[in-house]
PDB file of N, CA and C in Angstrom:
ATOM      1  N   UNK A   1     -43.884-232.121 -44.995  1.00  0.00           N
ATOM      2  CA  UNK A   1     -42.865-232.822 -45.752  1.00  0.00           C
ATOM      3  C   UNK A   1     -41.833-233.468 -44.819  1.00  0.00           C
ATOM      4  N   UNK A   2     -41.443-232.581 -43.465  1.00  0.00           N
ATOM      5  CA  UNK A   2     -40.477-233.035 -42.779  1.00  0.00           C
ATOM      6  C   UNK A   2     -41.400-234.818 -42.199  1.00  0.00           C
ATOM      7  N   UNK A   3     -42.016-234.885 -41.938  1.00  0.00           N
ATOM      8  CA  UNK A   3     -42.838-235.688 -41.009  1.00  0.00           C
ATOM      9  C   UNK A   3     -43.024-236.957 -41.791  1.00  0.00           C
ATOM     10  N   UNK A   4     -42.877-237.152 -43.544  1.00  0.00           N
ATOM     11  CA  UNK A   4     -43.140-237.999 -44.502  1.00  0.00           C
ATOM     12  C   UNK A   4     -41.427-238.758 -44.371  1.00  0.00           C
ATOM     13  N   UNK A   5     -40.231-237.317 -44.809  1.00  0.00           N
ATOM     14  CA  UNK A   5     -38.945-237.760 -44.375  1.00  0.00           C
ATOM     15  C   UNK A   5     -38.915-238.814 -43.575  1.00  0.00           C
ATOM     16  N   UNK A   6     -39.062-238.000 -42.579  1.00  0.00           N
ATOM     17  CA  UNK A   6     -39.168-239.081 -40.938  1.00  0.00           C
ATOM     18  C   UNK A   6     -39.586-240.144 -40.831  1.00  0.00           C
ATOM     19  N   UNK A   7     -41.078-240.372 -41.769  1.00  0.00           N
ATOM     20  CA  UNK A   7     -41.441-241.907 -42.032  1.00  0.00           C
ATOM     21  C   UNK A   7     -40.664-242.665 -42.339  1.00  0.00           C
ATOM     22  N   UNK A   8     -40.141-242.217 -43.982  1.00  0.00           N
ATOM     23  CA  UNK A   8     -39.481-242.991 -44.349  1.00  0.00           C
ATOM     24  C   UNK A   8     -38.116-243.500 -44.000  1.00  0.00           C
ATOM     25  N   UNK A   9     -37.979-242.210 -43.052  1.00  0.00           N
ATOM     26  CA  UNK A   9     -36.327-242.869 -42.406  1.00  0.00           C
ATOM     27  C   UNK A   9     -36.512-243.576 -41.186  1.00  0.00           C
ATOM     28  N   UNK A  10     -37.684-243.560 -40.623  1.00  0.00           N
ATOM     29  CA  UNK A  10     -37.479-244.693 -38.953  1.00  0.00           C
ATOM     30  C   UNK A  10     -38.182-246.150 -39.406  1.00  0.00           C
ATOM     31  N   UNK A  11     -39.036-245.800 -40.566  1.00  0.00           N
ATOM     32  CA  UNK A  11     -39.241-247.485 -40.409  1.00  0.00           C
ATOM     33  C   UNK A  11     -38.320-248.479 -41.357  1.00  0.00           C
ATOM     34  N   UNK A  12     -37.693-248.035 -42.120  1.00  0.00           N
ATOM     35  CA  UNK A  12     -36.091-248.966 -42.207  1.00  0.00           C
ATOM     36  C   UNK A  12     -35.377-249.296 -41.166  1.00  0.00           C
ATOM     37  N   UNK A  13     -34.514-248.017 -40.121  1.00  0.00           N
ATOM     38  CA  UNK A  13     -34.112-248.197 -39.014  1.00  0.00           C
ATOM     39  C   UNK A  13     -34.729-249.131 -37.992  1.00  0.00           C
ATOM     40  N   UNK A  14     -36.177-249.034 -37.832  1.00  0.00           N
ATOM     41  CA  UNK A  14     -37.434-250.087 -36.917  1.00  0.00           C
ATOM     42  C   UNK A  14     -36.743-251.235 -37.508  1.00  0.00           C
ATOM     43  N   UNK A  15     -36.990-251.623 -39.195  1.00  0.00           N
ATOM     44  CA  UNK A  15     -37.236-252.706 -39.514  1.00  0.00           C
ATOM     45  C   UNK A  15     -35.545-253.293 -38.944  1.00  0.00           C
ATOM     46  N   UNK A  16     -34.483-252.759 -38.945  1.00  0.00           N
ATOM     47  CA  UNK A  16     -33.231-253.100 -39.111  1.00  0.00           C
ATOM     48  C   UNK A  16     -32.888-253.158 -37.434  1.00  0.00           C
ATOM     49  N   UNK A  17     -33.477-252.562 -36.729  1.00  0.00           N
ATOM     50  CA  UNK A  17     -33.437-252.769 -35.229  1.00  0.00           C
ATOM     51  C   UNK A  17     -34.108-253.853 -34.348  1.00  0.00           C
ATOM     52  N   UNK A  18     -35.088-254.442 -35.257  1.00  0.00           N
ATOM     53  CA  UNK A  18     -35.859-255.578 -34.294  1.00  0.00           C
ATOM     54  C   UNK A  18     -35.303-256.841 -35.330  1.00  0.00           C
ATOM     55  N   UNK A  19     -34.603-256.928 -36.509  1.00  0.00           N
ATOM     56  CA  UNK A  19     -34.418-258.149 -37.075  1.00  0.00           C
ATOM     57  C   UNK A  19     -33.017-258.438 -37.095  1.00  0.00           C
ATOM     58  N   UNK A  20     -32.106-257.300 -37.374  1.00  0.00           N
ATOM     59  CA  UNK A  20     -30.804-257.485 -37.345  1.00  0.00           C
ATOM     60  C   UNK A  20     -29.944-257.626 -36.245  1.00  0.00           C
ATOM     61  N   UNK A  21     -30.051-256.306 -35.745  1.00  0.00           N
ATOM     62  CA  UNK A  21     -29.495-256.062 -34.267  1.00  0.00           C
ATOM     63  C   UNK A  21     -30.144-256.511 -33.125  1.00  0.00           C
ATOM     64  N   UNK A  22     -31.160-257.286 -33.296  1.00  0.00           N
ATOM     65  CA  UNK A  22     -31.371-258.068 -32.382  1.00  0.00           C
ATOM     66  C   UNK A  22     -30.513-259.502 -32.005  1.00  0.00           C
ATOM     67  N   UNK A  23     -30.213-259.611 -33.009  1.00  0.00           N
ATOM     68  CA  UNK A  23     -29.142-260.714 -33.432  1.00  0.00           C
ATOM     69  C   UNK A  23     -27.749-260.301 -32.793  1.00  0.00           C
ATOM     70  N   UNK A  24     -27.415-259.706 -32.955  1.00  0.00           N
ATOM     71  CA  UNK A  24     -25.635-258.596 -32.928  1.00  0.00           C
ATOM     72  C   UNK A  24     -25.701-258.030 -31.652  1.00  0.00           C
ATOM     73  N   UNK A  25     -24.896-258.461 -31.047  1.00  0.00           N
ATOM     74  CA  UNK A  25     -24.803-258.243 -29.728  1.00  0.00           C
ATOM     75  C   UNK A  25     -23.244-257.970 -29.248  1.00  0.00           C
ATOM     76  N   UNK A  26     -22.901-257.113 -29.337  1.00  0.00           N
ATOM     77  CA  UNK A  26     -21.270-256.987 -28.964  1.00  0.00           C
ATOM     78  C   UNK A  26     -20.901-256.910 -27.628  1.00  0.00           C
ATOM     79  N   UNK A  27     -20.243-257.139 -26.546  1.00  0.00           N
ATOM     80  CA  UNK A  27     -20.051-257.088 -25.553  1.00  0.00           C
ATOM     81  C   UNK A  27     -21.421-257.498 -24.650  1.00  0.00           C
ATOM     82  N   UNK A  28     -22.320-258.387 -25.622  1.00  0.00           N
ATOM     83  CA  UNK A  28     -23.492-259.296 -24.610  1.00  0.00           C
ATOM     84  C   UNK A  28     -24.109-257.456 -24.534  1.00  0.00           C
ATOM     85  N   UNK A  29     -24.460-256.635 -25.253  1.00  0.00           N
ATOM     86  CA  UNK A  29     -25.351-255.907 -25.017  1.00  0.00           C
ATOM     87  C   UNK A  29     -25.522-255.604 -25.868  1.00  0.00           C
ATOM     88  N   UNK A  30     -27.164-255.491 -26.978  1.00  0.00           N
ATOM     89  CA  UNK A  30     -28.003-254.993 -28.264  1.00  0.00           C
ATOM     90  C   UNK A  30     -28.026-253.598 -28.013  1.00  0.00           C
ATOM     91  N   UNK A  31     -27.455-253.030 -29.905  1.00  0.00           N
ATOM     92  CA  UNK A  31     -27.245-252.286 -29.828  1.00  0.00           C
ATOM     93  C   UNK A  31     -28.539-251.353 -30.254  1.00  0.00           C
ATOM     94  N   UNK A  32     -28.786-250.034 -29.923  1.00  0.00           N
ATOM     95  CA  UNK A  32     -29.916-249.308 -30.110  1.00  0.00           C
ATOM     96  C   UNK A  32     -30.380-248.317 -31.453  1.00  0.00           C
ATOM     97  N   UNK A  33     -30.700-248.608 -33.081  1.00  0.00           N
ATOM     98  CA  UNK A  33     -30.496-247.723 -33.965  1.00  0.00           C
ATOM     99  C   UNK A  33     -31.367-246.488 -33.619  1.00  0.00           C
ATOM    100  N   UNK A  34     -32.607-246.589 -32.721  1.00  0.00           N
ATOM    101  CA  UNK A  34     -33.953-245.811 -32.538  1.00  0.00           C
ATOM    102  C   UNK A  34     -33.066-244.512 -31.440  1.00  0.00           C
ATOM    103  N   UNK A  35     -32.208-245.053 -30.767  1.00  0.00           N
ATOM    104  CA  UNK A  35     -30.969-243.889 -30.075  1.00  0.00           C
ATOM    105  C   UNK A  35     -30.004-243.015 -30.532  1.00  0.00           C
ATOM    106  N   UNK A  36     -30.202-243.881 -31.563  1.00  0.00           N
ATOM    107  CA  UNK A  36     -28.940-243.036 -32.714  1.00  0.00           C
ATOM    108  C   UNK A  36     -29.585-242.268 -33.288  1.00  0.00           C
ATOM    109  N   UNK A  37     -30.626-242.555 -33.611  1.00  0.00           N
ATOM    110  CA  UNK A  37     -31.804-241.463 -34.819  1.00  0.00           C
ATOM    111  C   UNK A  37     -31.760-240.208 -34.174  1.00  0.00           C
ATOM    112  N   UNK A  38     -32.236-240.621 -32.893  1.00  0.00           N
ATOM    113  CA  UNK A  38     -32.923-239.379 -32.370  1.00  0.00           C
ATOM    114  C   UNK A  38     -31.657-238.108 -31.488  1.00  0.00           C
ATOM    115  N   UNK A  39     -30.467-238.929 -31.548  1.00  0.00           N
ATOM    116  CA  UNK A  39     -29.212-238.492 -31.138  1.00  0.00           C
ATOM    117  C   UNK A  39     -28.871-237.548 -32.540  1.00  0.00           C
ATOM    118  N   UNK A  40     -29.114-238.347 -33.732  1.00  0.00           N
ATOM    119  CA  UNK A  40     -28.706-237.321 -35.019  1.00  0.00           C
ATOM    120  C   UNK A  40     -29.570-236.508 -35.109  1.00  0.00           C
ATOM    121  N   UNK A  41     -30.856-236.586 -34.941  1.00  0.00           N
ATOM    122  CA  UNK A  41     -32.583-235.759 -35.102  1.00  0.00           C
ATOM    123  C   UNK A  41     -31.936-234.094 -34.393  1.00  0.00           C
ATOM    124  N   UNK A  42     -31.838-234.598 -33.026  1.00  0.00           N
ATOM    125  CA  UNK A  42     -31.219-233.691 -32.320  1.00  0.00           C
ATOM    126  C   UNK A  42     -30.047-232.591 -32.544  1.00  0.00           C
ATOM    127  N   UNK A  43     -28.737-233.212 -33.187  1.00  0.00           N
ATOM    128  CA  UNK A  43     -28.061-232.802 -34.041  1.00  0.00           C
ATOM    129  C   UNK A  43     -28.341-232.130 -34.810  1.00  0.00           C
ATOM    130  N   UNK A  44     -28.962-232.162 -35.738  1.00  0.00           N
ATOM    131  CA  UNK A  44     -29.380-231.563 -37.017  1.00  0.00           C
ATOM    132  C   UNK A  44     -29.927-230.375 -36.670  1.00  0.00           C
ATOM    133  N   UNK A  45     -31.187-231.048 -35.807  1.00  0.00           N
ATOM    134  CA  UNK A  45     -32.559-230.298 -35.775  1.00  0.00           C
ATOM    135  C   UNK A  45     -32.638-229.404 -34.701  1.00  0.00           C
ATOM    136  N   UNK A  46     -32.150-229.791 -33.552  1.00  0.00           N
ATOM    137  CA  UNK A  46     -31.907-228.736 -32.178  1.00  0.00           C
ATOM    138  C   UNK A  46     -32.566-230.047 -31.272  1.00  0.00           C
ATOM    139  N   UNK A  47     -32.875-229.380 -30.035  1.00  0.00           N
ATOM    140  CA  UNK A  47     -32.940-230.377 -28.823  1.00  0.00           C
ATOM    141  C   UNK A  47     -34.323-230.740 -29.092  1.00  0.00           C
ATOM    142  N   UNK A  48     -35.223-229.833 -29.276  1.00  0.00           N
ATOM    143  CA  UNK A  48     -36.902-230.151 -29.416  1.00  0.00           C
ATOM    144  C   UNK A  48     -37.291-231.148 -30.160  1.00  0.00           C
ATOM    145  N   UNK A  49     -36.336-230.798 -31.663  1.00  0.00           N
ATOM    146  CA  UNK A  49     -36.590-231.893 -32.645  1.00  0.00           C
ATOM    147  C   UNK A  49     -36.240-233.175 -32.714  1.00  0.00           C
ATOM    148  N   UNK A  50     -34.972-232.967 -31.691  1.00  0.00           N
ATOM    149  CA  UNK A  50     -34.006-234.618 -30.938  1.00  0.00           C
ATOM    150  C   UNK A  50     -35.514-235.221 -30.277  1.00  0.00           C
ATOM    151  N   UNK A  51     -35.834-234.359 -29.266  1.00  0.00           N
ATOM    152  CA  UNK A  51     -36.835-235.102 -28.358  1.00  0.00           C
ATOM    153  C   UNK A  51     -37.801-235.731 -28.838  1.00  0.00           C
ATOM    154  N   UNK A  52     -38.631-234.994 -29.858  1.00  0.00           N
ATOM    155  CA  UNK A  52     -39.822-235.909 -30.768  1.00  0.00           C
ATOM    156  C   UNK A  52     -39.232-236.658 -31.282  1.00  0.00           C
ATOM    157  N   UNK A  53     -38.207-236.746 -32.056  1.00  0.00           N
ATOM    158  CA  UNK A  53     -38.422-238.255 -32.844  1.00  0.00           C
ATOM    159  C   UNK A  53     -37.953-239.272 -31.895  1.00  0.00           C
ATOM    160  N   UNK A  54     -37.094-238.654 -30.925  1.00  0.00           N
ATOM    161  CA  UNK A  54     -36.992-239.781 -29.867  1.00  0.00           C
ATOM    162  C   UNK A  54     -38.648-240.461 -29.051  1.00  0.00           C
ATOM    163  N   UNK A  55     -39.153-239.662 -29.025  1.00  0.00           N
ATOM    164  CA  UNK A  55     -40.464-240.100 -28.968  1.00  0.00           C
ATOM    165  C   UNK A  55     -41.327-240.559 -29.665  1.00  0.00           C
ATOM    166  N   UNK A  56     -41.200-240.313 -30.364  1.00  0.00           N
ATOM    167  CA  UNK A  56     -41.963-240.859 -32.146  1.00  0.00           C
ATOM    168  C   UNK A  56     -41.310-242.520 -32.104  1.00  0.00           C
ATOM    169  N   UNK A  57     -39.809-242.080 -31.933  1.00  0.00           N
ATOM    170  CA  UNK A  57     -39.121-243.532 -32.415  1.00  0.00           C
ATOM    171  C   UNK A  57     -39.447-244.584 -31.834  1.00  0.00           C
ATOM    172  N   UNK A  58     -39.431-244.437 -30.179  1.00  0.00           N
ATOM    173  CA  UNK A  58     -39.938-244.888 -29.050  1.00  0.00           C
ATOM    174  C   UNK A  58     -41.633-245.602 -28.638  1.00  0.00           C
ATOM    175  N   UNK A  59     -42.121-244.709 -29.214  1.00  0.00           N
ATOM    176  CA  UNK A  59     -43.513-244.846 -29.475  1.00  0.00           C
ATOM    177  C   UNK A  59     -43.721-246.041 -30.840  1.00  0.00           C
ATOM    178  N   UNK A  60     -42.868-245.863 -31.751  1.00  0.00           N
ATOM    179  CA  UNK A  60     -43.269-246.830 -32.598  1.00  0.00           C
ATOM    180  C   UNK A  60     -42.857-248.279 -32.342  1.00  0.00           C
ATOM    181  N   UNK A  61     -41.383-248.098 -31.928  1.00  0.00           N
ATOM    182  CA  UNK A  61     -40.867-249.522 -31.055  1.00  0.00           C
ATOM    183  C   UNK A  61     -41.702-250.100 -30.203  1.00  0.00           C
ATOM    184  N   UNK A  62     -42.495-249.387 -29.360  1.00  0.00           N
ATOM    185  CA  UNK A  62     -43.925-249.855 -28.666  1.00  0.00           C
ATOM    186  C   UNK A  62     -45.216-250.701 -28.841  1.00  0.00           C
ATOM    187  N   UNK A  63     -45.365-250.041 -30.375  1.00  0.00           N
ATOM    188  CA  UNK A  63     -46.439-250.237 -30.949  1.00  0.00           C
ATOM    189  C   UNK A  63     -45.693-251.461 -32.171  1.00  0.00           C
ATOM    190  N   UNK A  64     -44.563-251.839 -32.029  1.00  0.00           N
ATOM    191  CA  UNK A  64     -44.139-253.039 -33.089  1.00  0.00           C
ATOM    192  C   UNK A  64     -43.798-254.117 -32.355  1.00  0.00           C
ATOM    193  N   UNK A  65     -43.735-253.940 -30.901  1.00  0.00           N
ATOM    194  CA  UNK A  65     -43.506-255.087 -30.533  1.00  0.00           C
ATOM    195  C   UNK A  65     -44.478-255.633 -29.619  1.00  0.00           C
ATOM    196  N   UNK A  66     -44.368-256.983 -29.406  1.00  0.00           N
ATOM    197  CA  UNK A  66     -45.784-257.447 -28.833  1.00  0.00           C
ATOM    198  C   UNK A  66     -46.228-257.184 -27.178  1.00  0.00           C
ATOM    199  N   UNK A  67     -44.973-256.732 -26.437  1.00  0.00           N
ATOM    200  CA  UNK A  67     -45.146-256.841 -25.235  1.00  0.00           C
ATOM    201  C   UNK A  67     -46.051-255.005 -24.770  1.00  0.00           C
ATOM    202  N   UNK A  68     -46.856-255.678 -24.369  1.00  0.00           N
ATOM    203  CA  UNK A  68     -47.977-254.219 -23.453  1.00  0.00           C
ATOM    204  C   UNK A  68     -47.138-252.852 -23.061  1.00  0.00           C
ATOM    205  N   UNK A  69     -47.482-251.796 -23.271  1.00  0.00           N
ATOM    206  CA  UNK A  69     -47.058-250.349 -23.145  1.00  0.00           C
ATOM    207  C   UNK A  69     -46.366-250.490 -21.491  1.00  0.00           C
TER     208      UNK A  69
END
């Protein structure tokens, strides 16, 4: 169940990180939502659970954008 959660909460964040905030740039530097996730993941969840979805998150940003691993 946790892992369905998680779906549904990083690929809004994905979708809102490569279309919006790619745009929004404050001080000439884009800001990161896939850092924040896994900064709250962590929070919540303890350090282990920070680390996977930071990896999860990471991994999917990978696999959505066109440039090679």
């Amino acid at each position: 169940m946790r892992a369905v959660r998680f779906g549904l909460v990083l690929l809004p964040v994905l979708t809102v990180q490569t279309t919006w905030m790619a745009d929004i740039r404050p001080f000439g530097v884009p800001g990161d939502l896939l850092l924040l996730l896994a900064v709250a993941g962590g929070i919540v969840g303890g350090p282990v659970r920070g680390a996977v979805i930071g990896f999860v998150a990471g991994l999917a940003m990978d696999l959505f954008l066109l440039t090679p691993f």
